[in-house]
Protein backbone atom coordinates (compact mmCIF):
# COMPACT_ATOMS: atom_id res chain seq x y z
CA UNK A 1 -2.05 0.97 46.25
CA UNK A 2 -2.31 -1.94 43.74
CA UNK A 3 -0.85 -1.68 40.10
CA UNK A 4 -0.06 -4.00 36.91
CA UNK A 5 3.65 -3.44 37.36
CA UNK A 6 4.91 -5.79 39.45
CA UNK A 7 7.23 -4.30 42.43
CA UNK A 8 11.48 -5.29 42.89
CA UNK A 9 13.71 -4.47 45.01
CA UNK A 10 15.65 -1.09 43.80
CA UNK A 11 18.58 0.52 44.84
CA UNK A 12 19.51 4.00 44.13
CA UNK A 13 23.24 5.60 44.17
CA UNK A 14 25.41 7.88 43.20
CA UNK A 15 22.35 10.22 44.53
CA UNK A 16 22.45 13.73 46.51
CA UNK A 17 20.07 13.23 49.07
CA UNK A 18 17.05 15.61 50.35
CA UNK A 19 15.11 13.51 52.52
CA UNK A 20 12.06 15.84 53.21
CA UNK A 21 12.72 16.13 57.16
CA UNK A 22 14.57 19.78 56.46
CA UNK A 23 17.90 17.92 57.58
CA UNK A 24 21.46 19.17 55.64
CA UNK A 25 21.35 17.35 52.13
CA UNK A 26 23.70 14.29 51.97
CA UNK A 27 26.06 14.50 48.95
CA UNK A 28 27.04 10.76 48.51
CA UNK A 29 23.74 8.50 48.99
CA UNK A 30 21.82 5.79 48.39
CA UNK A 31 18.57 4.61 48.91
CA UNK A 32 17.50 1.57 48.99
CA UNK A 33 13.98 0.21 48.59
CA UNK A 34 12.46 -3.51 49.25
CA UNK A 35 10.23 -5.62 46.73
CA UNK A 36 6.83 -4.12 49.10
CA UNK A 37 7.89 -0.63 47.66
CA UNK A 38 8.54 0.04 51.45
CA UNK A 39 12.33 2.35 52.13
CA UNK A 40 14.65 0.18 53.70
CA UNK A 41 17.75 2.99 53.87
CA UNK A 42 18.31 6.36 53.12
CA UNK A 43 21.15 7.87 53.77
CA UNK A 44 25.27 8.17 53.52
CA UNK A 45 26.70 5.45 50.92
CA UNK A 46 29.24 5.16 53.30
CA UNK A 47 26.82 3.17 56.02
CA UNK A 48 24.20 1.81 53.05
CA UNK A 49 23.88 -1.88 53.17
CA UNK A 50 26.19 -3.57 50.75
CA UNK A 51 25.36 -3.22 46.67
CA UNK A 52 24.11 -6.76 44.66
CA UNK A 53 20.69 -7.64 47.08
CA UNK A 54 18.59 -5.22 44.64
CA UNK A 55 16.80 -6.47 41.72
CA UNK A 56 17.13 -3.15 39.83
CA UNK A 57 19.68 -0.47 40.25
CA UNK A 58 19.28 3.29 39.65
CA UNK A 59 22.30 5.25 39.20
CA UNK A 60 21.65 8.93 40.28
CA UNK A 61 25.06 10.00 38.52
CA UNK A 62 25.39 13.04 41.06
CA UNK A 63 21.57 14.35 40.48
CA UNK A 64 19.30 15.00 44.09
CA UNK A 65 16.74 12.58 45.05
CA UNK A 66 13.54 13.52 47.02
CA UNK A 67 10.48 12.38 48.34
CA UNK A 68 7.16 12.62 46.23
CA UNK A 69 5.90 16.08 46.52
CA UNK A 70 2.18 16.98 47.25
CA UNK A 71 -0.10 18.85 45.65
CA UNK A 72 -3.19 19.77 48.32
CA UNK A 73 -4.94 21.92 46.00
CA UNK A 74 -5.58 21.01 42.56
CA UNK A 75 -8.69 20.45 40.41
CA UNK A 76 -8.34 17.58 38.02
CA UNK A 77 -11.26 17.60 36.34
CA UNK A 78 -11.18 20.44 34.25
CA UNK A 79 -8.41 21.96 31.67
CA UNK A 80 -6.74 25.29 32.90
CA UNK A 81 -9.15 28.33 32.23
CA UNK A 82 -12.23 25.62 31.42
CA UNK A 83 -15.48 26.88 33.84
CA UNK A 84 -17.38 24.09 35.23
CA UNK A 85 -20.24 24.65 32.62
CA UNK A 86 -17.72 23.85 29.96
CA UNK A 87 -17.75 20.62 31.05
CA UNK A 88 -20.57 19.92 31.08
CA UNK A 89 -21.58 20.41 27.43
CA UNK A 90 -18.35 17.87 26.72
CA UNK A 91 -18.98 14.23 25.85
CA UNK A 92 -18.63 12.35 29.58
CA UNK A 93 -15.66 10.09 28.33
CA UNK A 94 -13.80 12.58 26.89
CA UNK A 95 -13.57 14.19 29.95
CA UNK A 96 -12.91 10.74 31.57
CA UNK A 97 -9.52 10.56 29.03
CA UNK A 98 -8.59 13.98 29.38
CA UNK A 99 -8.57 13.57 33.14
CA UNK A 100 -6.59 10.68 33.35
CA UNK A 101 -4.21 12.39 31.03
CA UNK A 102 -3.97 15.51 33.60
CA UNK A 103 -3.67 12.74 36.12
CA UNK A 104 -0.34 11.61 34.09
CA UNK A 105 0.73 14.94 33.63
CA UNK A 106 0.70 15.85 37.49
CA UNK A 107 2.68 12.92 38.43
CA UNK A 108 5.12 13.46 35.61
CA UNK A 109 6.05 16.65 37.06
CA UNK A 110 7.16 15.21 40.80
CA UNK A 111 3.45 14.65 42.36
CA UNK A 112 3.22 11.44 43.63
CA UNK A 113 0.09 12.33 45.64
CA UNK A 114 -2.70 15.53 45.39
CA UNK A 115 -5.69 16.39 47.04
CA UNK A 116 -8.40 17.27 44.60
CA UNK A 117 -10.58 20.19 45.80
CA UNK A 118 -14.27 20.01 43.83
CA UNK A 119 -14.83 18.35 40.61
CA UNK A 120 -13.44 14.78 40.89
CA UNK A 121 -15.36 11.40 41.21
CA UNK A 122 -13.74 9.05 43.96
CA UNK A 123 -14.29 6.89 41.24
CA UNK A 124 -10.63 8.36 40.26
CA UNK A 125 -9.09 7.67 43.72
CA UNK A 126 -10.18 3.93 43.33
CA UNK A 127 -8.82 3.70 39.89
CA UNK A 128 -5.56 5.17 40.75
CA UNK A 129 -5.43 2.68 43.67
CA UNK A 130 -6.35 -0.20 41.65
CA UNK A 131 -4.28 0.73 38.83
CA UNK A 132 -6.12 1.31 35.65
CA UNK A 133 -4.43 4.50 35.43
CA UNK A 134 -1.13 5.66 36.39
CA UNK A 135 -1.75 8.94 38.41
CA UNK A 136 -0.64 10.52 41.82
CA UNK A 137 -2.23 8.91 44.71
CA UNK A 138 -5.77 11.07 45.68
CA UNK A 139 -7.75 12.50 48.34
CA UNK A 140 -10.91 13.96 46.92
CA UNK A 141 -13.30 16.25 48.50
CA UNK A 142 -15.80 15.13 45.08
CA UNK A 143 -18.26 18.89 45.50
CA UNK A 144 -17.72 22.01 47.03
CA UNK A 145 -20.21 23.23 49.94
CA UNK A 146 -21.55 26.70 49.28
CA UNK A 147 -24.60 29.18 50.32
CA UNK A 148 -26.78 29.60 47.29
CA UNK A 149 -25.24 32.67 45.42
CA UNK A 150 -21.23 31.88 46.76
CA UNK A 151 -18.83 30.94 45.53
CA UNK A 152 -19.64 27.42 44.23
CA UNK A 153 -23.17 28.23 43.16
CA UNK A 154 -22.65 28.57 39.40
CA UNK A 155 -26.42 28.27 38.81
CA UNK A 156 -28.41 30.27 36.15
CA UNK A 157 -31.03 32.28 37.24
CA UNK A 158 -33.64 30.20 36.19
CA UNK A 159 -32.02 27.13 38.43
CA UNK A 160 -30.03 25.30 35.31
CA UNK A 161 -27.03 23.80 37.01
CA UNK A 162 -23.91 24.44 35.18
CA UNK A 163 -21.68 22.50 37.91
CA UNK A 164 -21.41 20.05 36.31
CA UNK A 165 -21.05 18.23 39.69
CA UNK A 166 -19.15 20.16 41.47
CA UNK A 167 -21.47 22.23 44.06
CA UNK A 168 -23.27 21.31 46.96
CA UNK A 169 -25.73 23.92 48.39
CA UNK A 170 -26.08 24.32 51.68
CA UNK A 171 -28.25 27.59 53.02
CA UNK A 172 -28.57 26.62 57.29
CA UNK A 173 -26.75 24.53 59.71
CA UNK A 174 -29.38 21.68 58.45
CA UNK A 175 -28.74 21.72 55.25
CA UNK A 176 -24.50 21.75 56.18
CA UNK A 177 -24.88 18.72 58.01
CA UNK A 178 -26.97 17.14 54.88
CA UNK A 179 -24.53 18.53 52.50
CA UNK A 180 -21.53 16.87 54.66
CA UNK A 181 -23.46 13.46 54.12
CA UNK A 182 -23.84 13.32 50.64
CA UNK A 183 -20.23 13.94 49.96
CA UNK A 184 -19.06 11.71 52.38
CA UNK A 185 -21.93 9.05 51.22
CA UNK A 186 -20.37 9.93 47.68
CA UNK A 187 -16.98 8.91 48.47
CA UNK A 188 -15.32 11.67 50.09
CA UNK A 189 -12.26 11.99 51.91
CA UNK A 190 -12.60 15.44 53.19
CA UNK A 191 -15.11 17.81 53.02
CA UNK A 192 -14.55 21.85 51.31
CA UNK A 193 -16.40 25.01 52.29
CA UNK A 194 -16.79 28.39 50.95
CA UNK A 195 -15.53 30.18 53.79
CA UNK A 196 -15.66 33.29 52.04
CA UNK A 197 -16.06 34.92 48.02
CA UNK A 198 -14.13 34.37 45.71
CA UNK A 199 -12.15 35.36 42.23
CA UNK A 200 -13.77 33.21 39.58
CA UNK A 201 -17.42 33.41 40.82
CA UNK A 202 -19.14 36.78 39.01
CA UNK A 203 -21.87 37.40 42.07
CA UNK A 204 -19.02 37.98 44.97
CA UNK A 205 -15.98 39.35 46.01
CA UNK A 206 -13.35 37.80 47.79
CA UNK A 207 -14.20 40.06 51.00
CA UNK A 208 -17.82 38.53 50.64
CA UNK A 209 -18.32 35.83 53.75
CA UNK A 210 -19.49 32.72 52.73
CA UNK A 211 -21.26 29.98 55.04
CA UNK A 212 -21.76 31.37 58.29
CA UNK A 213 -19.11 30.28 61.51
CA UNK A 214 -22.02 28.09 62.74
CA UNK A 215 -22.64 26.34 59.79
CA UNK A 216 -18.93 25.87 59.00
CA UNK A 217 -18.78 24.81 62.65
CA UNK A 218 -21.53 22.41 62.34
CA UNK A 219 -19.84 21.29 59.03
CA UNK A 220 -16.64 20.20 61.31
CA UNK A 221 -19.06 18.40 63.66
CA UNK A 222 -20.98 16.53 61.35
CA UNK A 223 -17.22 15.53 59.30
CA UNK A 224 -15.94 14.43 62.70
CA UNK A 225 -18.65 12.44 63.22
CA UNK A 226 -18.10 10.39 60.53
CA UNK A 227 -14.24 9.21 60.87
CA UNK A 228 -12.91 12.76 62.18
CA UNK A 229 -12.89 13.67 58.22
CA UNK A 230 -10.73 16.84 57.41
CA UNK A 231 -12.67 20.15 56.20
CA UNK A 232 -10.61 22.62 53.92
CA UNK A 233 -11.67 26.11 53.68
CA UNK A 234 -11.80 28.06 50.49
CA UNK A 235 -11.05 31.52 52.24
CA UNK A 236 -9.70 34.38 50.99
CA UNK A 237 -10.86 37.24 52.61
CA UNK A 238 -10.11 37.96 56.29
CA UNK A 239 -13.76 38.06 57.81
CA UNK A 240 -14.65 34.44 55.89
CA UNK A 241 -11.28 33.26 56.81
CA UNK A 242 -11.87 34.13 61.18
CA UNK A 243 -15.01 32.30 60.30
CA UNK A 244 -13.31 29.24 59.04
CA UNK A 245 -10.75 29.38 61.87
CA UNK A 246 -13.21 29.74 64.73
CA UNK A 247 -15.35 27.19 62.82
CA UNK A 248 -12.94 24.64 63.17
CA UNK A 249 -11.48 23.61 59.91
CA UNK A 250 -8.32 21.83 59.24
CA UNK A 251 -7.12 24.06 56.40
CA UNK A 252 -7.19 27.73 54.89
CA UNK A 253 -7.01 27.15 51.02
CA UNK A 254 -5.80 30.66 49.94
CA UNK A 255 -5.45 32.88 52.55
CA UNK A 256 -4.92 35.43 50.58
CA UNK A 257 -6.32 38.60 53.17
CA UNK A 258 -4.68 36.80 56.06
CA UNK A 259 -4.03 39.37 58.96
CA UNK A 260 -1.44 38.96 62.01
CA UNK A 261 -4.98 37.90 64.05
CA UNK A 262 -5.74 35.07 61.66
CA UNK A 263 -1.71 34.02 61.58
CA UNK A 264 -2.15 33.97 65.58
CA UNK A 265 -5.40 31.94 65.35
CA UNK A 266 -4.24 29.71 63.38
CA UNK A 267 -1.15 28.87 65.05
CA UNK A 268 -3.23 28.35 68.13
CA UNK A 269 -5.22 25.83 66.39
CA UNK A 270 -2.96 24.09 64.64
CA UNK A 271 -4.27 25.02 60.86
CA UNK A 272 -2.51 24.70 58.00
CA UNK A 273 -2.57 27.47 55.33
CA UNK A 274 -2.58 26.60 51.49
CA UNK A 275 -1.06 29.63 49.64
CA UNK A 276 -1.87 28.83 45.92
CA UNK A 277 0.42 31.37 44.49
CA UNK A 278 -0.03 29.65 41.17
CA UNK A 279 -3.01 31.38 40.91
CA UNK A 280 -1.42 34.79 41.22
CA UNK A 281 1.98 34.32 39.69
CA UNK A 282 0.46 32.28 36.65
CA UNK A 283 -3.44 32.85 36.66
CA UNK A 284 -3.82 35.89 34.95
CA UNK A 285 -4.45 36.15 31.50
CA UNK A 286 -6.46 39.01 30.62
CA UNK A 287 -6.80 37.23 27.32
CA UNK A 288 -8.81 34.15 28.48
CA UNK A 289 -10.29 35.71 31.84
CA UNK A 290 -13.36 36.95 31.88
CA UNK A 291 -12.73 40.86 32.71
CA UNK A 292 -14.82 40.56 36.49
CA UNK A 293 -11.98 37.90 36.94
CA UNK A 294 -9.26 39.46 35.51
CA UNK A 295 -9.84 42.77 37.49
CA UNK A 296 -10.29 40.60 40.92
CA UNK A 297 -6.92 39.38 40.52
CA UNK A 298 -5.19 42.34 39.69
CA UNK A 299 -6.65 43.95 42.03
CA UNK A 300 -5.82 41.46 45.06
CA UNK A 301 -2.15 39.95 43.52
CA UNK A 302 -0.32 42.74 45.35
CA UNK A 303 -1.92 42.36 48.58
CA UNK A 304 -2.01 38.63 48.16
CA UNK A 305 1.91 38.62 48.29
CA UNK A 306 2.10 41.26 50.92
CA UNK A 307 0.14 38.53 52.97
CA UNK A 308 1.35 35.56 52.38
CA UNK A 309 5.00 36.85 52.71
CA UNK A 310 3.54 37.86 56.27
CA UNK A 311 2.84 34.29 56.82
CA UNK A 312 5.80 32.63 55.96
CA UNK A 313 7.61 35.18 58.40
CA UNK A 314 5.27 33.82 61.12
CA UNK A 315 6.18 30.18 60.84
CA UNK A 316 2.55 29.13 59.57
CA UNK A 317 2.09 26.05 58.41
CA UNK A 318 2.30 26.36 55.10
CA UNK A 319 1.00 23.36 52.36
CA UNK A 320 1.98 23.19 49.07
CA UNK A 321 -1.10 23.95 46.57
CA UNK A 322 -1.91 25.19 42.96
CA UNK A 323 -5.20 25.61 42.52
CA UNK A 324 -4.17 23.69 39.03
CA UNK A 325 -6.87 24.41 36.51
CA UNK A 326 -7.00 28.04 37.43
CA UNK A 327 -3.24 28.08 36.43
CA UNK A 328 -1.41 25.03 34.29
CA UNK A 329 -1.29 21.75 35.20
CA UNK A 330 1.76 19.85 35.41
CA UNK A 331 4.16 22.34 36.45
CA UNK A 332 2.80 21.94 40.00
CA UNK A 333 6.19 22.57 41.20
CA UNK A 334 6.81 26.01 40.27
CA UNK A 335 4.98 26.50 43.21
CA UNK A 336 7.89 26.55 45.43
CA UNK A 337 9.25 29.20 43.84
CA UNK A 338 7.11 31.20 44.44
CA UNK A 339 7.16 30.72 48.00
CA UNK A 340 10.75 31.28 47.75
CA UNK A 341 10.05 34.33 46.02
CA UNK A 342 8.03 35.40 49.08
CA UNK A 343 10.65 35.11 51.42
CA UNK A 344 10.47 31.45 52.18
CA UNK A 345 14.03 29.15 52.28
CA UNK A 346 14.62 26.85 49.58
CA UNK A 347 14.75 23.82 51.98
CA UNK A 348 11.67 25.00 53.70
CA UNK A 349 9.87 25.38 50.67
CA UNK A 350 10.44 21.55 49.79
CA UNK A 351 9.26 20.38 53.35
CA UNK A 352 6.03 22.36 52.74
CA UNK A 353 5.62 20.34 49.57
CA UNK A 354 6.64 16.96 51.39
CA UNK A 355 6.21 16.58 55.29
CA UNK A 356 4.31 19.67 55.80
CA UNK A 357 1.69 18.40 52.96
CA UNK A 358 1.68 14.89 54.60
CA UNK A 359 0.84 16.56 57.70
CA UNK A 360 -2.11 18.26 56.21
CA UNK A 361 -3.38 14.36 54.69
CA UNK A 362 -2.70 13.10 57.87
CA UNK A 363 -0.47 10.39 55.80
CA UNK A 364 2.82 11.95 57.32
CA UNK A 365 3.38 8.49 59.05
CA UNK A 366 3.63 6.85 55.53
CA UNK A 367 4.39 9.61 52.92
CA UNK A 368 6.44 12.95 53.18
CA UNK A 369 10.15 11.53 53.61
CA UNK A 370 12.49 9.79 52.97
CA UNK A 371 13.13 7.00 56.09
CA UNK A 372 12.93 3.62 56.50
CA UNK A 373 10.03 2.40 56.95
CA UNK A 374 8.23 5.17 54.88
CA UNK A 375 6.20 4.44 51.60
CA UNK A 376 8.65 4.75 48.52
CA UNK A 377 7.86 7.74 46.46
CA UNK A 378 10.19 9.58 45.43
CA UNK A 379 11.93 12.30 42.37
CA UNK A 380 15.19 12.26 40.98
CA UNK A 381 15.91 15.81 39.30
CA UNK A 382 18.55 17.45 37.54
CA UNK A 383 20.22 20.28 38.84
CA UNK A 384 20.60 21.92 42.42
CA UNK A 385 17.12 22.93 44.64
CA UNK A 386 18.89 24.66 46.79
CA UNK A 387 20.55 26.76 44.81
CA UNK A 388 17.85 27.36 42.25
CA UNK A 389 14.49 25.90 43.75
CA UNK A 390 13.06 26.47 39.86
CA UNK A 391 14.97 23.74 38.39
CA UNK A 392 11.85 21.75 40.39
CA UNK A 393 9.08 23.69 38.42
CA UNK A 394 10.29 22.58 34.79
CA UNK A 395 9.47 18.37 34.35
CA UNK A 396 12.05 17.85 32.15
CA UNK A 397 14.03 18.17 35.12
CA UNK A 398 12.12 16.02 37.02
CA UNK A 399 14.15 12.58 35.53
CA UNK A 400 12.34 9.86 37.41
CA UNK A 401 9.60 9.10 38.93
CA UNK A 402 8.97 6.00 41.81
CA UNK A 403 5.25 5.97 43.61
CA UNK A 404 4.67 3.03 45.79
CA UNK A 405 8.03 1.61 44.89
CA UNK A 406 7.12 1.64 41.32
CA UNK A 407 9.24 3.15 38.49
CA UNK A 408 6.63 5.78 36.99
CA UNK A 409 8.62 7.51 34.52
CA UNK A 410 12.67 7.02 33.37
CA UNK A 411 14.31 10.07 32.05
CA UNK A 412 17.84 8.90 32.99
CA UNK A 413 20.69 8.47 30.89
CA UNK A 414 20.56 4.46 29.06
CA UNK A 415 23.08 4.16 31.93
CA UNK A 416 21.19 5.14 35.04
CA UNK A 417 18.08 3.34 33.90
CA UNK A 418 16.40 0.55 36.17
């Protein structure tokens, strides 16, 4: 990643470290970080290489320091509660601005890096990269693949496309592999299926199955044919979501009917499961949502939870994800409490967001922790995770910022400040 501030070497003390690996928290750190935004140390202050080679100090004063958190569900492209067709009828650069500020927003509140799931151009990946705009990092799966009538096919009867650009259809195992193609030809970095239903769509149900397990099978062929590309699932209930599994895919985005069989298979297989309790803890307004929506949700919240509480009992790989846009963006982070909420450890519930997420990107070599030798994102917060994993979920507690060894944003006391 390229940007127009130019990178120095940083060093920052006084810190409580949480380095992402699950590992006890160190009380007295430091971290320092070289002028490639690379992390040369991380750990006690009592073995740290001597203070006065950094160009820029950052003095914690006591608060924890983290790595960058993920976000591998989020849809940047539209405001919270805005349908696709609303979009649409908006002037095209407006939307461009009121992305990029959503972009700002997300990695204001700790995300130094989300996955986009169906809406967003690449063209946003390469400007993040580039640095024209100051945003997390981004994988983008640019439009969702969906049977005509599922989930993603927010078509009028008469064939008007209200997508706005976010559906793909795809009706056999032909038209899959086609549908694969034109993503990936469109910039891709992983491809999304309707495994199954879903909430916001008024022509199904959750429990509805969505591409067939050959076609979301040939999906996973046709992805790894082209650079071994990831495929996430939107799957919520359990018939869609054995389909995705047996399919192949990398990811369950929801999960929200998972039974014990669909835990086991996906341990077996190695698939991560993206909760999005965001949706269910702050989704609902019966004030904005259209009342098929509104009853959906109430209707599956409780088992949601039930489920999901099930899987972090099992040990599933769990992601951290949002589904931002159906619920707020920038608060991405109240996320992990609700996985606490659900039975999940504090310190857990930050390695979901970090390693476990940089797992799921397959960037876990570069992103996730806190090491040497990893990329240098990271969050300085006020306040205690551990003890109270919500302090995380509000951004005013999230007091600084560093992506790519960059100083994004400076909340600190005058004192602490680079």
């Amino acid at each position: 990643m390229t940007d127009a501030s130019p990178r120095t070497a940083l060093r920052v003390h006084h810190a409580r470290l949480i380095d992402g690996t699950g590992a006890s928290p160190v009380d007295d750190a430091v971290v320092t970080i070289d002028a490639q935004g690379s992390i040369a140390y991380a750990g006690p202050a009592a073995t740290a290489p001597p203070a006065g080679g950094a160009d820029r100090e950052i003095d914690a004063g006591g608060r924890t320091v983290l790595p960058g958190f993920f976000d591998c569900h989020v849809h940047l492209a539209y405001a919270q509660g805005s349908p696709p067709s609303r979009r649409a009828e908006l002037d095209p650069v407006l939307v461009t601005l009121d992305t990029a500020t959503r972009l700002r927003q997300t990695l204001d509140a700790g995300i130094t890096t989300a996955r986009d799931l169906g809406g967003l151009s690449a063209g946003f990946r390469t400007a993040v990269e580039s640095g024209r705009i100051v945003g997390p990092r981004l994988h983008t799966a640019v439009r969702i693949i969906s049977h005509t009538g599922g989930h993603a096919d927010v078509r009028l009867p008469d064939g008007t496309d209200l997508s706005a650009g976010m559906s793909e259809i795809a009706d056999d195992t032909s038209a899959a592999r086609l549908a694969v193609r034109r993503v990936l030809r469109d910039g891709a970095d992983l491809v999304k299926v309707c495994a199954t239903g879903g909430m916001g769509s008024p022509y199904d149900d959750p429990d509805d199955e969505g591409l067939l397990e050959e076609e979301i099978r040939a999906v996973v062929d046709e992805a790894r044919r082209h650079g071994g590309k990831p495929v996430a699932a939107h799957a919520q209930g359990n018939a869609g979501i054995l389909n995705a599994l047996r399919g192949g895919v990398t990811s369950i985005e929801h999960g929200y009917g998972l039974d014990e069989r669909a835990l086991d298979m996906a341990a077996e297989r190695g698939v991560f499961v993206v909760p999005t309790l965001s949706t269910v803890y702050a989704g609902i307004n019966k004030d904005t949502m259209p009342d098929y929506h509104y009853q959906k949700k109430t209707r599956w919240s409780g088992v949601t939870k039930e489920n999901i509480a099930r899987a972090i009992e099992y040990g599933t790989r769990i992601a951290l994800g949002t589904d931002a846009a159906v619920g707020p963006h920038g608060v991405n982070l109240m996320e992990l409490s609700y996985l606490v909420d659900l039975g999940m450890d504090p310190m857990a519930a930050i390695v979901a967001g970090t390693r476990t997420s940089a797992e799921l990107l397959g960037v876990a070599d570069r992103l996730g922790t806190l090491t040497a030798g990893r990329t240098a994102d990271l969050v300085i917060c006020d306040g205690d995770p551990l003890r109270d994993i919500g302090v995380l979920g509000d951004p005013a507690n999230i007091v600084c910022v560093v992506q790519d060894g960059v100083v994004r944003k400076d909340l600190l006391p005058t004192g602490g400040r680079c």
